[in-house]
PDB file of N, CA and C in Angstrom:
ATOM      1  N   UNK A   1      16.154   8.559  -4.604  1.00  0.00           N
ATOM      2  CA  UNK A   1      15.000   7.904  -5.185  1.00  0.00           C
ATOM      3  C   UNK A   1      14.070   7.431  -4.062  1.00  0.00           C
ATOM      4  N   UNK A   2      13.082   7.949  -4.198  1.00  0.00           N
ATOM      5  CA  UNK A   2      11.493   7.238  -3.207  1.00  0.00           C
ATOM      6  C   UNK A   2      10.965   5.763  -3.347  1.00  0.00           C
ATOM      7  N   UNK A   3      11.663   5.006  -2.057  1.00  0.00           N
ATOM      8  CA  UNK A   3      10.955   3.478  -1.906  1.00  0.00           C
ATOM      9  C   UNK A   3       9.692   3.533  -1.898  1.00  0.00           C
ATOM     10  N   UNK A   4       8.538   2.801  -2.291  1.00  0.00           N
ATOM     11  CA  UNK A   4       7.952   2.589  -2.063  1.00  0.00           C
ATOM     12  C   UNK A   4       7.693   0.949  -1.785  1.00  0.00           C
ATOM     13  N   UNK A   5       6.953   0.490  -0.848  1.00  0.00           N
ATOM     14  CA  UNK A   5       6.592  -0.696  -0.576  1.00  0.00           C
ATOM     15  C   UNK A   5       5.239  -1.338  -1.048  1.00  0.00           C
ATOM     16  N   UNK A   6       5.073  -2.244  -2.062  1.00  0.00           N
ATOM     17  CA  UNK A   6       3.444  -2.532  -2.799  1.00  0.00           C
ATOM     18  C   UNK A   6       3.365  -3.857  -1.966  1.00  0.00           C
ATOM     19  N   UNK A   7       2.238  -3.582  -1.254  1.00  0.00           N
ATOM     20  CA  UNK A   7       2.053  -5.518  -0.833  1.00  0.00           C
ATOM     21  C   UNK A   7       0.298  -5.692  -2.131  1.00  0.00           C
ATOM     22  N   UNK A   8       0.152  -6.419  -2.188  1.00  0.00           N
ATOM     23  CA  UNK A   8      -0.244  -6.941  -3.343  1.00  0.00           C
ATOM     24  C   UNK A   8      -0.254  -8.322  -3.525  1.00  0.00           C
ATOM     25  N   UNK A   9      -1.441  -9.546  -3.221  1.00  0.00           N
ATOM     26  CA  UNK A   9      -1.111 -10.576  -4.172  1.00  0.00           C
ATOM     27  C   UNK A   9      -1.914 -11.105  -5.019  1.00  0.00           C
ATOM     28  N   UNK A  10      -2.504  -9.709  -6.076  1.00  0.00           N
ATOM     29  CA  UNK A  10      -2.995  -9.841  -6.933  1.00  0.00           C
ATOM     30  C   UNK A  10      -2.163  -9.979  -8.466  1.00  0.00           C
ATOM     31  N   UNK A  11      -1.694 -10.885  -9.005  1.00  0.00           N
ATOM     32  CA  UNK A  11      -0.464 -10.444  -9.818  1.00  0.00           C
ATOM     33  C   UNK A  11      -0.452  -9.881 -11.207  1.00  0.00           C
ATOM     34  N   UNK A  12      -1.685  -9.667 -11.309  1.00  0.00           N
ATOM     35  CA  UNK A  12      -1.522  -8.636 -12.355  1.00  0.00           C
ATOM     36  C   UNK A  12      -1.666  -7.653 -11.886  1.00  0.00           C
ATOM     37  N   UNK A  13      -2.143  -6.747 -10.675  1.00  0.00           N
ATOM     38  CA  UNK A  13      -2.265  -5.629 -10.195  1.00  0.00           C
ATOM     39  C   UNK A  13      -1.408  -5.065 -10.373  1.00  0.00           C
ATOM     40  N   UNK A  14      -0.317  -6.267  -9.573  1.00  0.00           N
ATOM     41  CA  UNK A  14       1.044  -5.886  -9.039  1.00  0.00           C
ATOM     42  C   UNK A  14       2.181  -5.816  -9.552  1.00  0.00           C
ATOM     43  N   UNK A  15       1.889  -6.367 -11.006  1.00  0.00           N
ATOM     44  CA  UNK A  15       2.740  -6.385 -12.232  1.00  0.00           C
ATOM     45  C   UNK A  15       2.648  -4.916 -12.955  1.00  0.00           C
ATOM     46  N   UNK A  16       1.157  -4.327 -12.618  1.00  0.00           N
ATOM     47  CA  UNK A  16       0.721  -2.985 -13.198  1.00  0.00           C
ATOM     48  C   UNK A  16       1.519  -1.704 -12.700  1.00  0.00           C
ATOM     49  N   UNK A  17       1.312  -1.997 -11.137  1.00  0.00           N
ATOM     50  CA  UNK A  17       1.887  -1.277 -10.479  1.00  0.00           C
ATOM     51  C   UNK A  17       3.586  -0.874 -10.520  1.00  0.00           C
ATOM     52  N   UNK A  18       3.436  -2.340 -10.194  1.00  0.00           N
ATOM     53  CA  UNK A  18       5.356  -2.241 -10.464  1.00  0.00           C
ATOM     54  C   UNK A  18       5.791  -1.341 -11.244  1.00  0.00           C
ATOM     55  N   UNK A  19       5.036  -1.746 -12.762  1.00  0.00           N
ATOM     56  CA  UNK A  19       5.404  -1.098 -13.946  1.00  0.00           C
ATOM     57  C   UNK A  19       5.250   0.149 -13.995  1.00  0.00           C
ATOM     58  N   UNK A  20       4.581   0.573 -13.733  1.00  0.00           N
ATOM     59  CA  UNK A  20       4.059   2.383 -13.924  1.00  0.00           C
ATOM     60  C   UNK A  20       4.930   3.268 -12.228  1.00  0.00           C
ATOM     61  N   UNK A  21       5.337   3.113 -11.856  1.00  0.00           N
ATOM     62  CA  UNK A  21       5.643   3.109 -10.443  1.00  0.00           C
ATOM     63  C   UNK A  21       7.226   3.594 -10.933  1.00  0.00           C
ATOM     64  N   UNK A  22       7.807   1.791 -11.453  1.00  0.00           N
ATOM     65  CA  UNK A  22       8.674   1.945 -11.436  1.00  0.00           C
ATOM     66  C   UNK A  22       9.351   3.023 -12.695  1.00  0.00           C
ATOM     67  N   UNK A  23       8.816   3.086 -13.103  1.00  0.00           N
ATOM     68  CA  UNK A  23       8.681   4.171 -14.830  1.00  0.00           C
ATOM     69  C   UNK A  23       8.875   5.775 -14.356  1.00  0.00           C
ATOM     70  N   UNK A  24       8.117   5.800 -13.227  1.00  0.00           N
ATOM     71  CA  UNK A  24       7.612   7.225 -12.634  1.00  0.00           C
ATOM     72  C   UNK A  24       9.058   7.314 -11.690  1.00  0.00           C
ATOM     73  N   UNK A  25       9.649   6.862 -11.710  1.00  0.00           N
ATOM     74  CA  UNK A  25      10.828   7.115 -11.000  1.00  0.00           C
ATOM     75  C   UNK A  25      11.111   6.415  -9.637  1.00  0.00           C
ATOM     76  N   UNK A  26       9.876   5.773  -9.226  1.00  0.00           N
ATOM     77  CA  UNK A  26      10.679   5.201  -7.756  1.00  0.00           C
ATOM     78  C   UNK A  26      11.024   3.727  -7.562  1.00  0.00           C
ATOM     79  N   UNK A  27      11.450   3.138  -6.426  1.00  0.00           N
ATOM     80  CA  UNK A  27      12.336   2.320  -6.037  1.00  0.00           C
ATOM     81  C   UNK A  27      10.823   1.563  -5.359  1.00  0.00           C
ATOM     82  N   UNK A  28      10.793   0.365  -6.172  1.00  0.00           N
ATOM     83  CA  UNK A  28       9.453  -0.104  -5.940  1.00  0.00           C
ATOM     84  C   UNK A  28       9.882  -1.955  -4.949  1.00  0.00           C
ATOM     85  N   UNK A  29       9.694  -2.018  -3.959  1.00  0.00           N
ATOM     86  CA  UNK A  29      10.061  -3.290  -3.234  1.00  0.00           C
ATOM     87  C   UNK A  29       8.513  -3.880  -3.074  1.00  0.00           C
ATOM     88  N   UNK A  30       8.231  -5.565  -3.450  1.00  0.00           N
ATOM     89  CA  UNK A  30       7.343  -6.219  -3.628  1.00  0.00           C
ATOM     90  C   UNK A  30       6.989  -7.032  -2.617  1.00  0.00           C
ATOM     91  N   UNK A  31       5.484  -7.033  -1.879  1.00  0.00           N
ATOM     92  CA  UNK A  31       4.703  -8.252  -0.784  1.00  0.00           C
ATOM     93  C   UNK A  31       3.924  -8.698  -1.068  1.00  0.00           C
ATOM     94  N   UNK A  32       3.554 -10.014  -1.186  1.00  0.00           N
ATOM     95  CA  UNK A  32       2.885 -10.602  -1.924  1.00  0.00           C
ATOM     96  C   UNK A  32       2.067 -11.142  -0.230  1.00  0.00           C
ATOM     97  N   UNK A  33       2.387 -10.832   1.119  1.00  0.00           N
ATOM     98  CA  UNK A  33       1.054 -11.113   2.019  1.00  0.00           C
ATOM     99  C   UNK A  33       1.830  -9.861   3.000  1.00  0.00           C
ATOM    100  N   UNK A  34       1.410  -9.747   4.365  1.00  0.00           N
ATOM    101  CA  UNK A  34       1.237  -9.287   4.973  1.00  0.00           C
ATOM    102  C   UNK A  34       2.229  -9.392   6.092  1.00  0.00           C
ATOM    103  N   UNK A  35       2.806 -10.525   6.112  1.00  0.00           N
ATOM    104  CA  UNK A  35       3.719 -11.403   7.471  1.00  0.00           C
ATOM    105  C   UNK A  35       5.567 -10.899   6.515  1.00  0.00           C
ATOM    106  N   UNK A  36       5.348 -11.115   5.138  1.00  0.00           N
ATOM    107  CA  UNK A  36       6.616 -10.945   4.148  1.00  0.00           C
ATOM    108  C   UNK A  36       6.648  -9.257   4.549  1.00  0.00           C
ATOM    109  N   UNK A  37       5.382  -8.292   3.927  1.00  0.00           N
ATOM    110  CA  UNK A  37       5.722  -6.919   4.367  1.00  0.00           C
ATOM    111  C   UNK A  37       6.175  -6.371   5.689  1.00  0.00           C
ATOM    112  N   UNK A  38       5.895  -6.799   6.445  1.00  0.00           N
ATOM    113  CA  UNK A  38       6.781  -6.187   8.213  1.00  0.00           C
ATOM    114  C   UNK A  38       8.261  -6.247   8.031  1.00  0.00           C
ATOM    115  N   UNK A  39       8.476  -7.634   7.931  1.00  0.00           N
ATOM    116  CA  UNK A  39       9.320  -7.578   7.327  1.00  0.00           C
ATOM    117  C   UNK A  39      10.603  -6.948   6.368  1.00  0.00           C
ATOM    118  N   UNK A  40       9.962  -6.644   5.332  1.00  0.00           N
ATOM    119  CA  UNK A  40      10.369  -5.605   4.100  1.00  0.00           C
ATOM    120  C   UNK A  40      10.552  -4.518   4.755  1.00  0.00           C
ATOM    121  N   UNK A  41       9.305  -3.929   5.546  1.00  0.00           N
ATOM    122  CA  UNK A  41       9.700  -2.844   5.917  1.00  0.00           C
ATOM    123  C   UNK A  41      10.213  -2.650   6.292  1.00  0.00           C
ATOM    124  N   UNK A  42      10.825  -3.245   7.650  1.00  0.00           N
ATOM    125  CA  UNK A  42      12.293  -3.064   8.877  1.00  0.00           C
ATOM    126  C   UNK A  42      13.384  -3.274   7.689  1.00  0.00           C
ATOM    127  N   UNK A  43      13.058  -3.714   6.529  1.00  0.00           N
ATOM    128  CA  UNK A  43      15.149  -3.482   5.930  1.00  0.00           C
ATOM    129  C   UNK A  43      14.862  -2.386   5.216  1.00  0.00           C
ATOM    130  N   UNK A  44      13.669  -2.360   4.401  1.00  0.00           N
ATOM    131  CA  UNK A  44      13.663  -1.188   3.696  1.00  0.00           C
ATOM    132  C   UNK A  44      13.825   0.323   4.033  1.00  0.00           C
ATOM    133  N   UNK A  45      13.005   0.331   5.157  1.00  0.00           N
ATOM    134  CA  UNK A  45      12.104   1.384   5.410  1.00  0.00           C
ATOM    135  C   UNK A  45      11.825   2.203   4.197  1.00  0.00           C
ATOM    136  N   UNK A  46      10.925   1.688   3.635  1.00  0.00           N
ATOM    137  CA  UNK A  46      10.021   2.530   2.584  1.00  0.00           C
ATOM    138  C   UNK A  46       9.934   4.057   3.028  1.00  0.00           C
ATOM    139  N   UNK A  47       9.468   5.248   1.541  1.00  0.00           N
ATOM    140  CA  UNK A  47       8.717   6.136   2.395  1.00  0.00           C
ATOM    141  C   UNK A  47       7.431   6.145   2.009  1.00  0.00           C
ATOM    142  N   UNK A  48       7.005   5.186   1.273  1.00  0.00           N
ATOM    143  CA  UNK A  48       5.121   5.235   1.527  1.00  0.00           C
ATOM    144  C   UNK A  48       4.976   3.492   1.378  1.00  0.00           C
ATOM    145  N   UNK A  49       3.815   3.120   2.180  1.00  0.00           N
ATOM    146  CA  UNK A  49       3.400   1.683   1.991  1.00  0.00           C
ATOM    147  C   UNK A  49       1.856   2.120   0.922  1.00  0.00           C
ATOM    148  N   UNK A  50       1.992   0.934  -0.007  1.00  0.00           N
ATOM    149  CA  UNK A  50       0.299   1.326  -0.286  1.00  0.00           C
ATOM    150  C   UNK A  50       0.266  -0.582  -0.419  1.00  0.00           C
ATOM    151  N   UNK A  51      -0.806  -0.963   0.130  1.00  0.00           N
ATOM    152  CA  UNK A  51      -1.597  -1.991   0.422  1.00  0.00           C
ATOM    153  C   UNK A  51      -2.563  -1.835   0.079  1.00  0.00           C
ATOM    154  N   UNK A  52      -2.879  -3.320  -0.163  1.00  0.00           N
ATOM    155  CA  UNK A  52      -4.269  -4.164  -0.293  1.00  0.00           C
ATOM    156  C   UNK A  52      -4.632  -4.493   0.781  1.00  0.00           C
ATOM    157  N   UNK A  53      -6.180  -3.963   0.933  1.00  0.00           N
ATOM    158  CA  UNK A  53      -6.399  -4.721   2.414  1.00  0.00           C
ATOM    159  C   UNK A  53      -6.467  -6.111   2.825  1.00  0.00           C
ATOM    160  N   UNK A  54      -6.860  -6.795   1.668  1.00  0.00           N
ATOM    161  CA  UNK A  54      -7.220  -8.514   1.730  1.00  0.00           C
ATOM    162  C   UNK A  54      -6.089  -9.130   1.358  1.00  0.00           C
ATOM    163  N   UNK A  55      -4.958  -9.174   2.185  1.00  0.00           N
ATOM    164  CA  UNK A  55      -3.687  -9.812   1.651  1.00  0.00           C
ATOM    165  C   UNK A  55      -3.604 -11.223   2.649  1.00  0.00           C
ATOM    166  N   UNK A  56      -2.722 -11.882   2.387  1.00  0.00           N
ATOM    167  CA  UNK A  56      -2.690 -13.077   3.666  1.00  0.00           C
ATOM    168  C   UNK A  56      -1.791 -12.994   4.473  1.00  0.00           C
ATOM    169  N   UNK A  57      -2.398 -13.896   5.056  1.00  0.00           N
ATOM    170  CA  UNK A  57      -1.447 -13.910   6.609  1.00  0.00           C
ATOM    171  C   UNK A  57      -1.746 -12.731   7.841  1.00  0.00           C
ATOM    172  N   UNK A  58      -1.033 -11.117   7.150  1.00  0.00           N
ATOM    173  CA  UNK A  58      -1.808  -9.950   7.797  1.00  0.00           C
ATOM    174  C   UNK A  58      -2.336  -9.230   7.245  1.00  0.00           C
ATOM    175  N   UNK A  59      -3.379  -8.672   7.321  1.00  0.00           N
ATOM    176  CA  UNK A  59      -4.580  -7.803   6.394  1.00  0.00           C
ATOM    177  C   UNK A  59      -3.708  -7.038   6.029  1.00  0.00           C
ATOM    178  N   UNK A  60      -3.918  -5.982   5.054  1.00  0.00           N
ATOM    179  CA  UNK A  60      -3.923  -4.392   5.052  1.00  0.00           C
ATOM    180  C   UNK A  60      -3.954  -3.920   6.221  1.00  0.00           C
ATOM    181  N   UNK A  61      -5.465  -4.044   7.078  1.00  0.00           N
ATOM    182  CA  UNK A  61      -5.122  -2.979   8.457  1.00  0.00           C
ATOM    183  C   UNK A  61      -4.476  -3.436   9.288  1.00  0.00           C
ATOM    184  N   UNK A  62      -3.729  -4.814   9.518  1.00  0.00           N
ATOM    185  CA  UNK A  62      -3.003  -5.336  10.024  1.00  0.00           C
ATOM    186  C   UNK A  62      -1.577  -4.444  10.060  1.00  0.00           C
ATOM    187  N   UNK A  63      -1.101  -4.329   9.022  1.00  0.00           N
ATOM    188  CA  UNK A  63      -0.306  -3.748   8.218  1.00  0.00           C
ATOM    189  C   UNK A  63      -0.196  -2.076   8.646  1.00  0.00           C
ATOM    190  N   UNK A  64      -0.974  -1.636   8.137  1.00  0.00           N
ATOM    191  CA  UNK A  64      -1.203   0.017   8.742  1.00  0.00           C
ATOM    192  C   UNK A  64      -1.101   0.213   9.908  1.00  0.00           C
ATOM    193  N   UNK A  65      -2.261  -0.369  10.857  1.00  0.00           N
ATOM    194  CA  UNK A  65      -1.642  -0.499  11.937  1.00  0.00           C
ATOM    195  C   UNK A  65      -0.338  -0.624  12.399  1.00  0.00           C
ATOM    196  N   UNK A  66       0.265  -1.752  11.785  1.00  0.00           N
ATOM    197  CA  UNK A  66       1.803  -1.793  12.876  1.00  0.00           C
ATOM    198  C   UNK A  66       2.311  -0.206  12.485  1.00  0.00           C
ATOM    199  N   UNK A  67       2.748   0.078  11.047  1.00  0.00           N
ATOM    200  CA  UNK A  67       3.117   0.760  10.338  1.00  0.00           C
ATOM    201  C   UNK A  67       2.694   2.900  10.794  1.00  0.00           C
ATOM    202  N   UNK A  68       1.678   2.785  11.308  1.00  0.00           N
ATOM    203  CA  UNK A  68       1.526   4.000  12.004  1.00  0.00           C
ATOM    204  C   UNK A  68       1.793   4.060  13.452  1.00  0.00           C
ATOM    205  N   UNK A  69       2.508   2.988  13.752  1.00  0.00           N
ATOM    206  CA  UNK A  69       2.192   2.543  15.493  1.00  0.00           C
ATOM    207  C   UNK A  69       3.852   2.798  15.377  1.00  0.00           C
ATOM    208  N   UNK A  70       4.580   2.656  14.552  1.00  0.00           N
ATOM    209  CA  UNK A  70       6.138   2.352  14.587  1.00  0.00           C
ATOM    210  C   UNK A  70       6.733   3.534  13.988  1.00  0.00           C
ATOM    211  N   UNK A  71       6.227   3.713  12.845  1.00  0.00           N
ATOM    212  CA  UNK A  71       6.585   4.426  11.976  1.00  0.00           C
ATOM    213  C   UNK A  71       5.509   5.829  11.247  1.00  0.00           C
ATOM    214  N   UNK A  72       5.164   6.852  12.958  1.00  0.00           N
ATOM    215  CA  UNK A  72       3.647   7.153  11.967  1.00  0.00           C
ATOM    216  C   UNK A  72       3.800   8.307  11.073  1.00  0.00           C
ATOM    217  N   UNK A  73       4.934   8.482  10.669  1.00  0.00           N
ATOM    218  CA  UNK A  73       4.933   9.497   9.865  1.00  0.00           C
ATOM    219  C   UNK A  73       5.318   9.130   8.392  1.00  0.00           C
ATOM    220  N   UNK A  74       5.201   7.708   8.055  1.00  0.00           N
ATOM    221  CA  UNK A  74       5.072   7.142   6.840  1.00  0.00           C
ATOM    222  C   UNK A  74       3.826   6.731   6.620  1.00  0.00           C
ATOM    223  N   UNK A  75       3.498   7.491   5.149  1.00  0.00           N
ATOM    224  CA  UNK A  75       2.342   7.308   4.327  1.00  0.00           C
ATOM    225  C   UNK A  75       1.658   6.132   4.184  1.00  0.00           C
ATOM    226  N   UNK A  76       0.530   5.784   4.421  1.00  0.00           N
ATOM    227  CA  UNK A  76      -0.272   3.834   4.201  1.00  0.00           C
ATOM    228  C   UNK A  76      -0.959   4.403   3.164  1.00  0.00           C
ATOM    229  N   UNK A  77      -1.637   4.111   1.755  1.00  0.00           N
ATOM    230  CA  UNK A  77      -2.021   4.533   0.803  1.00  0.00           C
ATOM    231  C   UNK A  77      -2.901   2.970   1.451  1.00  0.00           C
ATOM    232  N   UNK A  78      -3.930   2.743   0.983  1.00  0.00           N
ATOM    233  CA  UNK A  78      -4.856   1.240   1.092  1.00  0.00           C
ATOM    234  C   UNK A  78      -5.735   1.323  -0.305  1.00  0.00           C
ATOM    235  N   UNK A  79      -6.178   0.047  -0.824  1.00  0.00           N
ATOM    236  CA  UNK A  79      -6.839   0.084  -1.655  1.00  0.00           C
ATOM    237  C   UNK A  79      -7.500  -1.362  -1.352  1.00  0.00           C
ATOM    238  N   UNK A  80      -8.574  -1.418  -2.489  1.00  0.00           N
ATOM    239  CA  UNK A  80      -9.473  -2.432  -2.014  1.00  0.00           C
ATOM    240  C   UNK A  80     -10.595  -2.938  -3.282  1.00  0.00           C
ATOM    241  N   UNK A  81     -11.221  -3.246  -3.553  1.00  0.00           N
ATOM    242  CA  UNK A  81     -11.691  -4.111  -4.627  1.00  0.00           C
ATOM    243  C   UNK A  81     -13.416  -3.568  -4.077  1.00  0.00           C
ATOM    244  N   UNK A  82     -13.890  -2.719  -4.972  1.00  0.00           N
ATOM    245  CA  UNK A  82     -15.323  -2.422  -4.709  1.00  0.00           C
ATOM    246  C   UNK A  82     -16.132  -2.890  -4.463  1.00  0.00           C
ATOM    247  N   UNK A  83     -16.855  -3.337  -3.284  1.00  0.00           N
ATOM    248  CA  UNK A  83     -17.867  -4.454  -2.568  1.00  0.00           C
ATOM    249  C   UNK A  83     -17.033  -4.630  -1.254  1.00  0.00           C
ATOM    250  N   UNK A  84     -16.016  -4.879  -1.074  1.00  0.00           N
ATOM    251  CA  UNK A  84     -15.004  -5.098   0.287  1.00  0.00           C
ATOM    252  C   UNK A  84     -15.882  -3.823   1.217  1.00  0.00           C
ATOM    253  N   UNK A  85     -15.893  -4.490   2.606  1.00  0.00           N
ATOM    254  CA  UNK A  85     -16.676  -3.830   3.313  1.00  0.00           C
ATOM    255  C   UNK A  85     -16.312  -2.733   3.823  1.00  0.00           C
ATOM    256  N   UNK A  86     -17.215  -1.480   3.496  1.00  0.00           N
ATOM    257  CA  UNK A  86     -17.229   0.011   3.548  1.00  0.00           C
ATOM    258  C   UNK A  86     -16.642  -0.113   5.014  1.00  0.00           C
ATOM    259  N   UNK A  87     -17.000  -0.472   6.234  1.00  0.00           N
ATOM    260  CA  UNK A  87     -16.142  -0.698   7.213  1.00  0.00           C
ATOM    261  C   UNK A  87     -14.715  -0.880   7.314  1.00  0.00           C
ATOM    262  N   UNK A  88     -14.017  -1.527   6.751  1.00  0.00           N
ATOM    263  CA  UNK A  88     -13.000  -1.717   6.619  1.00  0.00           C
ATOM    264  C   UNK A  88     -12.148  -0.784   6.002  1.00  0.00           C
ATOM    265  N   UNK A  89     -12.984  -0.233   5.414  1.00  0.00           N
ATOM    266  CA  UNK A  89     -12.029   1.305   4.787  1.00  0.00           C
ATOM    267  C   UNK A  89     -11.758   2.291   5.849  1.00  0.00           C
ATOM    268  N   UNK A  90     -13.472   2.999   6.614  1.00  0.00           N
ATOM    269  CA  UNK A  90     -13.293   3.563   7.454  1.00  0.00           C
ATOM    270  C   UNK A  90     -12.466   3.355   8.464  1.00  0.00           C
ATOM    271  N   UNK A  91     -12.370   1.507   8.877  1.00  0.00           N
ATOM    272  CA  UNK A  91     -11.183   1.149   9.589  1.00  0.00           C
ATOM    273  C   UNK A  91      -9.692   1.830   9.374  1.00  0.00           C
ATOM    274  N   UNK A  92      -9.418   1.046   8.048  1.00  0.00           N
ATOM    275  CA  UNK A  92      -7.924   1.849   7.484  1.00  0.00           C
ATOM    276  C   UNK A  92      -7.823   3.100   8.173  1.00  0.00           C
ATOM    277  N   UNK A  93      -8.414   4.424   7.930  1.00  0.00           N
ATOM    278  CA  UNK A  93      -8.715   5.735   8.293  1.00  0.00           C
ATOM    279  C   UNK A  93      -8.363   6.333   9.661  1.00  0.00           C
ATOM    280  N   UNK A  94      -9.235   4.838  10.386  1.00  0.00           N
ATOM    281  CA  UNK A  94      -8.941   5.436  11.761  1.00  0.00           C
ATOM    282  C   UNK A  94      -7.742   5.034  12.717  1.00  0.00           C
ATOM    283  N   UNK A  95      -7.209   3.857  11.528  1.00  0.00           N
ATOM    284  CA  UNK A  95      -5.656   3.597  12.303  1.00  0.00           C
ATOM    285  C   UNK A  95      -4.980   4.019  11.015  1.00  0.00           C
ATOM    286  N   UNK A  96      -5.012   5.329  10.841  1.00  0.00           N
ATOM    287  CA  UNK A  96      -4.098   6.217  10.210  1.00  0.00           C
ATOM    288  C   UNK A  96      -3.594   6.525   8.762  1.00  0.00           C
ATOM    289  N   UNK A  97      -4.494   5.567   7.757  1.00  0.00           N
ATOM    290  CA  UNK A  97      -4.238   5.090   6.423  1.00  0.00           C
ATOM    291  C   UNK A  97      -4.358   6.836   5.679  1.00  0.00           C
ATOM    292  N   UNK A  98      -3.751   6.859   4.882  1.00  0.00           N
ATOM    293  CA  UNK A  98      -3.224   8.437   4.279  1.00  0.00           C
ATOM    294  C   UNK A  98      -4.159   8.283   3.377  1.00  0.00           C
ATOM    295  N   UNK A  99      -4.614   7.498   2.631  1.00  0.00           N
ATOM    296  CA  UNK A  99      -5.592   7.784   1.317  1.00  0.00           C
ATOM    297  C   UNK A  99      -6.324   6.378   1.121  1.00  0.00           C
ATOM    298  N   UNK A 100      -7.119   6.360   0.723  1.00  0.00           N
ATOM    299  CA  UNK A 100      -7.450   5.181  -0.127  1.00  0.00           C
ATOM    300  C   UNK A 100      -8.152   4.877  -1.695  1.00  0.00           C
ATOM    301  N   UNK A 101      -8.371   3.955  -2.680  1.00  0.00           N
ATOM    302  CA  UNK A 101      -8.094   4.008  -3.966  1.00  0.00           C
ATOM    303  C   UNK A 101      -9.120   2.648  -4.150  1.00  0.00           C
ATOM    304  N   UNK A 102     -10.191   2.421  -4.976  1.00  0.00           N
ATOM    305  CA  UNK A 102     -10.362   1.397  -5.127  1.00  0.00           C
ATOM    306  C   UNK A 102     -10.578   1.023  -6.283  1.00  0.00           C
ATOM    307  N   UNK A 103     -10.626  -0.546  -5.671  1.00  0.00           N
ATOM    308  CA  UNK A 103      -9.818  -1.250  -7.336  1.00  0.00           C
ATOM    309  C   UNK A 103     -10.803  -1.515  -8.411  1.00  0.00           C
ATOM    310  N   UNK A 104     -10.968  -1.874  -9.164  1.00  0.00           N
ATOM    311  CA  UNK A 104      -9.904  -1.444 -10.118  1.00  0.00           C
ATOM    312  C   UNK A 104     -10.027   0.420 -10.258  1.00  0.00           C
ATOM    313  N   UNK A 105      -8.095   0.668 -10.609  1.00  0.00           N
ATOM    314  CA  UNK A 105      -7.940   2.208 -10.649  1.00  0.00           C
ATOM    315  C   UNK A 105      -7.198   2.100 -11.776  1.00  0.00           C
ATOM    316  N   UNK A 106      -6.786   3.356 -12.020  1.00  0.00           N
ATOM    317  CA  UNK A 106      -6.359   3.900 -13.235  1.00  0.00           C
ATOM    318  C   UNK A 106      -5.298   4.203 -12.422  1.00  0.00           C
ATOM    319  N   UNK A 107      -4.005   3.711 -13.177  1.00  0.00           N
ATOM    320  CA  UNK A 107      -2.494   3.823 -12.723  1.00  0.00           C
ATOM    321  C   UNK A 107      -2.052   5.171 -12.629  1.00  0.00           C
ATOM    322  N   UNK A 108      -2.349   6.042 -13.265  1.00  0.00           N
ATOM    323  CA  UNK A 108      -2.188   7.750 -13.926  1.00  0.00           C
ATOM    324  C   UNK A 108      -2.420   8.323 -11.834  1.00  0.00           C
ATOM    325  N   UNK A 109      -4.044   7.942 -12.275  1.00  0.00           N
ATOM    326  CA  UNK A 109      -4.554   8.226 -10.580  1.00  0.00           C
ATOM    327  C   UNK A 109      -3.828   8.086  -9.385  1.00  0.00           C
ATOM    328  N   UNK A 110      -3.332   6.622  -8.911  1.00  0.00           N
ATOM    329  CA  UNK A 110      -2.558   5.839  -8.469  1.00  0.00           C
ATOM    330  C   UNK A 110      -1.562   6.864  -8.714  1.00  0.00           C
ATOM    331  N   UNK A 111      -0.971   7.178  -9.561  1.00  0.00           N
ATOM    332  CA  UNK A 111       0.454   8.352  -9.222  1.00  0.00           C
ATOM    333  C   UNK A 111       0.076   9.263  -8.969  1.00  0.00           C
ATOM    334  N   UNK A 112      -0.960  10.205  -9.191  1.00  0.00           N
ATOM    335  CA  UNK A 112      -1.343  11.635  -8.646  1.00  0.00           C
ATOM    336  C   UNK A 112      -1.486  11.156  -7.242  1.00  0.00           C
ATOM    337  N   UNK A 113      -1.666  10.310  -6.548  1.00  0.00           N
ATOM    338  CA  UNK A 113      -2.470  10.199  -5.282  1.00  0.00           C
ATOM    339  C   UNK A 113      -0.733   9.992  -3.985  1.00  0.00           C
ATOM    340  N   UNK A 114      -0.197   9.191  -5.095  1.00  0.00           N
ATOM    341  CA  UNK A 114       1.178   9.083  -4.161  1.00  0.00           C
ATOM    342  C   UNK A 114       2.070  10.407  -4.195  1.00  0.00           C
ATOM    343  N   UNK A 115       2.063  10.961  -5.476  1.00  0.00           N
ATOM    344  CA  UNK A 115       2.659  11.934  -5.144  1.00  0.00           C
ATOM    345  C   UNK A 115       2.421  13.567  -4.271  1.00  0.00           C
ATOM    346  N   UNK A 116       1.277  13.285  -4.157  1.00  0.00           N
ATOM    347  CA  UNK A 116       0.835  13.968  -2.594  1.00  0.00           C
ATOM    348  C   UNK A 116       1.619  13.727  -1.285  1.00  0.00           C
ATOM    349  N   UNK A 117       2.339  12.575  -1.219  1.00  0.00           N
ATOM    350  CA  UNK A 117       2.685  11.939  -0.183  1.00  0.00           C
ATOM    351  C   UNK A 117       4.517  12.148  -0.133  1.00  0.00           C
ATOM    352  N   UNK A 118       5.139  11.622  -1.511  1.00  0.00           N
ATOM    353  CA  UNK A 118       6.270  11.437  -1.351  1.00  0.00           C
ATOM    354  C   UNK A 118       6.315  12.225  -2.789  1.00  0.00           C
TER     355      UNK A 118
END
């Protein structure tokens, strides 16, 4: 079964996600900031992260970053809330983010997009 890692502390997002995620067959582990996901990841090792970029403590590209720097052959999926600065996406991108999705999305989508990955 495919971990995936959701950092998220939007909680209905992340309640969405969970749900449809976990339905679709994978092994879904929950971050609610950025400092909790590093974390997660060293026990988990997920095989895809998908993040929010505006999480606390460490961004999204906070996040990607370490995450392609350690681990770069695991997937960063990023997403982001429409108005969040077009910069910051291109950021994601250039420290290695595999896709990005913005919010609000359609969960259906959200699975076509991961399963490209894993």
């Amino acid at each position: 079964m495919k971990k995936i890692l959701v950092i998220e502390d939007d909680e209905l997002i992340l309640k969405m996600v969970d749900f449809k995620l976990k339905k679709e067959g994978y092994q879904v582990y929950i971050s609610r900031d950025g400092d909790h996901a590093l974390k997660a990841f060293e026990e988990v090792k997920p095989d895809l992260v998908l993040t929010d970029l505006m999480v606390p403590f460490k961004s999204g590209l906070e996040v990607t970053y370490w995450v392609k720097k350690h681990y770069p052959d695991t997937p960063v999926l990023v997403f982001s809330a429409l108005g969040d600065e077009e910069s910051s996406v291109q950021q994601a991108f250039k420290l290695g983010a595999s896709d990005f999705i913005t919010k609000p999305f359609n969960p259906n989508e959200l699975v076509l997009r991961i399963k490209r990955f894993v």
